[in-house]
N, C-alpha and C. Protein backbone atom coordinates (compact mmCIF):
# COMPACT_ATOMS: atom_id res chain seq x y z
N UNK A 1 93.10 12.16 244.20
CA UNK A 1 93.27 12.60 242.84
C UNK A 1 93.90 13.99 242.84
N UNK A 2 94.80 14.25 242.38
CA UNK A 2 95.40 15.63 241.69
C UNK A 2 94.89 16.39 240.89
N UNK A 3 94.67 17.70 241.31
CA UNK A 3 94.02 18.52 240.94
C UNK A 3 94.59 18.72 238.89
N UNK A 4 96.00 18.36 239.09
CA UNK A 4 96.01 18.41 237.56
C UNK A 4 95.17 18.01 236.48
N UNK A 5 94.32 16.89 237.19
CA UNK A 5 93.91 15.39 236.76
C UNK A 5 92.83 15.39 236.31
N UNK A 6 91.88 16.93 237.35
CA UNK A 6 90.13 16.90 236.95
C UNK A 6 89.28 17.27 236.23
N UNK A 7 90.44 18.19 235.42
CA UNK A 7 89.87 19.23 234.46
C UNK A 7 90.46 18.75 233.05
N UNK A 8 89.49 17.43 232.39
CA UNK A 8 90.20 17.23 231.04
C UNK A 8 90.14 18.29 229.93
N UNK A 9 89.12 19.25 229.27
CA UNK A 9 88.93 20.14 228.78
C UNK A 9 87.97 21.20 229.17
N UNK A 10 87.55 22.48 228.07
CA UNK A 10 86.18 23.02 228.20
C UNK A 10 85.18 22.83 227.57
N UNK A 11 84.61 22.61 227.68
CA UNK A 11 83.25 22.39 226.52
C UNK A 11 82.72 24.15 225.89
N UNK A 12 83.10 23.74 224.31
CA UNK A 12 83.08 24.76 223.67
C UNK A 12 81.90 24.87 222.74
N UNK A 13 80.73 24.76 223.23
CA UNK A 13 79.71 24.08 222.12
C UNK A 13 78.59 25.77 221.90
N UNK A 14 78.13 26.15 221.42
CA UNK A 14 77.11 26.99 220.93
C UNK A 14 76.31 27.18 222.72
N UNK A 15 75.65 26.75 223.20
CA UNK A 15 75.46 26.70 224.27
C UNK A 15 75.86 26.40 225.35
N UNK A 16 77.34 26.66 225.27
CA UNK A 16 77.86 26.41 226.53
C UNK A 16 78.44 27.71 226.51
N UNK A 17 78.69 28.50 225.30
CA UNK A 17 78.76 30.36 225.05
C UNK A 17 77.82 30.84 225.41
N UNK A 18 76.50 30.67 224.97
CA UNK A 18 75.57 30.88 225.29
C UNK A 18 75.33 31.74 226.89
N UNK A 19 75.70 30.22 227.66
CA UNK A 19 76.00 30.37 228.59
C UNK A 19 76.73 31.00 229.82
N UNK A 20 77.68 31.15 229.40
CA UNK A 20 78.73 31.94 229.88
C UNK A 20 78.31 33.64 229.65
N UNK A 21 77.95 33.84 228.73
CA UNK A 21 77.28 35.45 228.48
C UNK A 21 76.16 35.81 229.33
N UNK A 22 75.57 34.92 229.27
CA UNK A 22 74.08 35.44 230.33
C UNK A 22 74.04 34.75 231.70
N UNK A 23 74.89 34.18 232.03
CA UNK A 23 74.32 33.43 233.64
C UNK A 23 75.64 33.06 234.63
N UNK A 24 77.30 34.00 233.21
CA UNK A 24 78.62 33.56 234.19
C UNK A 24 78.39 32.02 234.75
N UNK A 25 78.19 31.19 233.42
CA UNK A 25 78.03 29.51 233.56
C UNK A 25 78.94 28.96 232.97
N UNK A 26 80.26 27.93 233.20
CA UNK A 26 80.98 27.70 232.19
C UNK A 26 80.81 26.14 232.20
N UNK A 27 80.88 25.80 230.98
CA UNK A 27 81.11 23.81 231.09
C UNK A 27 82.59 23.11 231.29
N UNK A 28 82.85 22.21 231.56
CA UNK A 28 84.26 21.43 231.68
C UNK A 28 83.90 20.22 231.70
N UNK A 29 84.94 19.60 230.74
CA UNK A 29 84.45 17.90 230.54
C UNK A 29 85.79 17.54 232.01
N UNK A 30 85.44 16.45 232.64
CA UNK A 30 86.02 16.49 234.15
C UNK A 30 86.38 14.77 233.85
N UNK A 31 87.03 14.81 234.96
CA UNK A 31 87.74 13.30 234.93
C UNK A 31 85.83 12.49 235.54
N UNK A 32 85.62 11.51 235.47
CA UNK A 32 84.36 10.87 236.02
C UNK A 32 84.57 10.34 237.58
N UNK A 33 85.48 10.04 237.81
CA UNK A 33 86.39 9.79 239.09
C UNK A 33 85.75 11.35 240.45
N UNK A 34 85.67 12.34 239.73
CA UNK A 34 86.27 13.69 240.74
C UNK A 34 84.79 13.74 240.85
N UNK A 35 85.04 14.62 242.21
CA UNK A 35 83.85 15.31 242.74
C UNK A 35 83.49 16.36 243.03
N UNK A 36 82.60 16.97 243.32
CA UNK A 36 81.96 18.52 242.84
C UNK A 36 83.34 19.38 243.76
N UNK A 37 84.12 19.03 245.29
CA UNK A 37 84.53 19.58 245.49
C UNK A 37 85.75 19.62 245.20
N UNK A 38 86.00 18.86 244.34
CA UNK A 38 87.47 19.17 243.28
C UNK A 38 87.78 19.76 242.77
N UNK A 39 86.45 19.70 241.79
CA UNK A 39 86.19 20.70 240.74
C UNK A 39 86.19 22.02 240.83
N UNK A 40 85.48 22.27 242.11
CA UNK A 40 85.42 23.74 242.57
C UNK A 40 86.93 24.36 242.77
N UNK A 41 87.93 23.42 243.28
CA UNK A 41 89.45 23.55 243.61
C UNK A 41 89.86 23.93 242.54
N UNK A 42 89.96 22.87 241.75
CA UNK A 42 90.67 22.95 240.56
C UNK A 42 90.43 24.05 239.78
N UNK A 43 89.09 24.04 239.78
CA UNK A 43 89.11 25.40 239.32
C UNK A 43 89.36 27.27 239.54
N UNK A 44 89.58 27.09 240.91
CA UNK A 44 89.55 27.72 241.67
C UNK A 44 91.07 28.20 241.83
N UNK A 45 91.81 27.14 241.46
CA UNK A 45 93.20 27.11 241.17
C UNK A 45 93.80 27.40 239.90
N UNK A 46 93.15 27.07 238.66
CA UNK A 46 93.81 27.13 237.68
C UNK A 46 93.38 28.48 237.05
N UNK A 47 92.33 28.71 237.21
CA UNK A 47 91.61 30.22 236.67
C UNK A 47 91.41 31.29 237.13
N UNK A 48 91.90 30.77 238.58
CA UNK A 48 92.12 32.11 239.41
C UNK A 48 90.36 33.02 239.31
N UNK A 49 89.07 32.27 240.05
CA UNK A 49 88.34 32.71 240.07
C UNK A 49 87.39 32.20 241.38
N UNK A 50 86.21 32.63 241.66
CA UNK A 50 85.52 32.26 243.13
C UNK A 50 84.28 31.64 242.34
N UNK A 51 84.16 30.33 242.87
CA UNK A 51 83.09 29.18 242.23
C UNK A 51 82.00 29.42 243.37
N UNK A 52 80.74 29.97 242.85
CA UNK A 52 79.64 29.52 243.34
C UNK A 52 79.09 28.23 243.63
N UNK A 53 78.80 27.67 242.60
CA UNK A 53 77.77 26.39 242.58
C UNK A 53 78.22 25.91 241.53
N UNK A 54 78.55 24.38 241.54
CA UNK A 54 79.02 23.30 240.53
C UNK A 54 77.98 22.51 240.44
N UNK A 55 77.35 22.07 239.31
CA UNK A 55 76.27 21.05 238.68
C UNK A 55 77.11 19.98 238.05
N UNK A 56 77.12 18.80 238.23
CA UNK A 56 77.39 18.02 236.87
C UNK A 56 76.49 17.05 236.41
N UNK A 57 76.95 16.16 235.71
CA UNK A 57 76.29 15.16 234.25
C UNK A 57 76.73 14.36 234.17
N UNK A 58 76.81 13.38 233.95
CA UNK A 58 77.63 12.04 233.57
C UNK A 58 76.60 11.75 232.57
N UNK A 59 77.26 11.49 231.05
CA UNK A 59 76.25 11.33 230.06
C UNK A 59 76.91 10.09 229.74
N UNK A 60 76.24 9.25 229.49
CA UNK A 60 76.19 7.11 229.06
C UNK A 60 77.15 7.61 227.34
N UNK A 61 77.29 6.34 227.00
CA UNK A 61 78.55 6.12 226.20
C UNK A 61 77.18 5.52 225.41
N UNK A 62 77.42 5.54 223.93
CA UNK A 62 76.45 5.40 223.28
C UNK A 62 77.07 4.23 221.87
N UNK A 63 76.28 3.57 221.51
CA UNK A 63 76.35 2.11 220.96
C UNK A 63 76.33 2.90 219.42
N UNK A 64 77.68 2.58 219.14
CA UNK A 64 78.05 2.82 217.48
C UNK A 64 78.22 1.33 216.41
N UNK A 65 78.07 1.69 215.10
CA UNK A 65 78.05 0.25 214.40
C UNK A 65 79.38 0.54 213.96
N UNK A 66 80.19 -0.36 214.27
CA UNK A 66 81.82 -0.14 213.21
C UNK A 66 81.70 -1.40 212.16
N UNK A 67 81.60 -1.22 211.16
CA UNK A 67 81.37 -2.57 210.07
C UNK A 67 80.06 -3.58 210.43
N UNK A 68 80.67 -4.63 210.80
CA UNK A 68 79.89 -5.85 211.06
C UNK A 68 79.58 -5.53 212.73
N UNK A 69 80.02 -5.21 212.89
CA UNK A 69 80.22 -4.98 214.73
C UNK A 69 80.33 -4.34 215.26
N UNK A 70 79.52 -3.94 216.59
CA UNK A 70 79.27 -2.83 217.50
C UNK A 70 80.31 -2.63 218.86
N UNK A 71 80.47 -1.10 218.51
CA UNK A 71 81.27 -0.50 219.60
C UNK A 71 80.29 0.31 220.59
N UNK A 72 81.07 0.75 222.19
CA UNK A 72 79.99 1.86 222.54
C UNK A 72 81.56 2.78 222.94
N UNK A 73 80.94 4.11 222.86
CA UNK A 73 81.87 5.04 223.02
C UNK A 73 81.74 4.89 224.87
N UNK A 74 82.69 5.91 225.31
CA UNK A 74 83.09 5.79 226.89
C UNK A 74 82.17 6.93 227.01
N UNK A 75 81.81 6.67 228.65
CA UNK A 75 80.89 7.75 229.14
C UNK A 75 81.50 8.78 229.66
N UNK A 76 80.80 10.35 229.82
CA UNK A 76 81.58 11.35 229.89
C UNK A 76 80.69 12.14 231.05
N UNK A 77 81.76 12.79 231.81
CA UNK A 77 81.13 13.78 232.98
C UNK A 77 81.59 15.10 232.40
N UNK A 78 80.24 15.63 232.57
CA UNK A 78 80.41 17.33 232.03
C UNK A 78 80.26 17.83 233.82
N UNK A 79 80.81 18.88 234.12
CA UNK A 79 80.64 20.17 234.98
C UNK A 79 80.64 21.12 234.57
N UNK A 80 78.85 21.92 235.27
CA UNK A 80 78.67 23.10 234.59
C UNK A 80 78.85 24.24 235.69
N UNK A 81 79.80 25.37 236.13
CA UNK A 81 80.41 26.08 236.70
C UNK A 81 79.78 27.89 236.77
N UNK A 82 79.13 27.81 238.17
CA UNK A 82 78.79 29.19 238.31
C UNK A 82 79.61 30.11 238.92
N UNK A 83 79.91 31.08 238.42
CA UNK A 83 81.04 32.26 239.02
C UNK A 83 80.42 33.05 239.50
N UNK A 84 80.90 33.65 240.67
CA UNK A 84 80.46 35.15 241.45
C UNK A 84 80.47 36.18 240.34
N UNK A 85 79.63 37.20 241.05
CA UNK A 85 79.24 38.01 240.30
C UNK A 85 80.43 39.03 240.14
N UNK A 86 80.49 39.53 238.66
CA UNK A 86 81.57 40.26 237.72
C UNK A 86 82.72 38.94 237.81
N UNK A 87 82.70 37.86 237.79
CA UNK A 87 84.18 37.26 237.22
C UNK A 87 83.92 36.63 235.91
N UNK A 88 85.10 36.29 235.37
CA UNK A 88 84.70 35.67 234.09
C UNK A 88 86.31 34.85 233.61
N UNK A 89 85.59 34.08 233.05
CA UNK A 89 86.90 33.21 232.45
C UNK A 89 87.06 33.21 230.91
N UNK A 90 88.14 33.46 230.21
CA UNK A 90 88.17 33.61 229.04
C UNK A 90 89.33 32.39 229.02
N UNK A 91 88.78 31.84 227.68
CA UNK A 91 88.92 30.39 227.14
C UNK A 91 90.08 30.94 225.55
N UNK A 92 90.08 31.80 225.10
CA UNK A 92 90.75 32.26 224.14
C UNK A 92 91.14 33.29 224.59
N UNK A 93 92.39 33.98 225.08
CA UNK A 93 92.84 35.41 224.96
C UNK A 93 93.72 35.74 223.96
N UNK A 94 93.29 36.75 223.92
CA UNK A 94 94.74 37.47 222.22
C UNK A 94 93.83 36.76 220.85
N UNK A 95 92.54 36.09 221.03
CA UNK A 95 92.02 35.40 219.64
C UNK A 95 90.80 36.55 218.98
């Protein structure tokens, strides 16, 4: 897999700021395919920063009613990303 490939977004949620302020923790929704030491690459590559420790999640796809008939959404891998101490990644610059 190509490192282009592993990093579909960031997870921008209330606690994933949270996060990042007190513990230099960041989230990334990741391809489900990749593995912790991809992630660490990829990231390591695109943000130009030194990855401690990678956690992830794979959260189940969950059963929606569309009309008469049921869909389930696709399941999703979060990675949650620890940085050495003093680095930081900013997700908005100039905002």
């Amino acid at each position: 897999m190509h490192l282009e490939n592993v990093i579909k977004s960031p997870l921008i949620t209330e606690k994933s700021s949270h996060a990042a302020e007190k513990n230099d923790s960041y989230g990334f929704k990741v391809d489900p395919k990749a593995n912790k030491n991809q992630i660490k690459r990829a990231i390591e590559k695109f943000y130009n920063v030194k990855v401690v420790k990678v956690r992830t999640n794979i959260t189940p796809g969950k059963l929606k009613r569309v009309g008469k008939g049921i869909s389930k959404s696709s399941k999703v891998k979060k990675a949650y990303v620890n940085l050495a101490e003093g680095q930081k990644i900013e997700f908005f610059k100039g905002i």
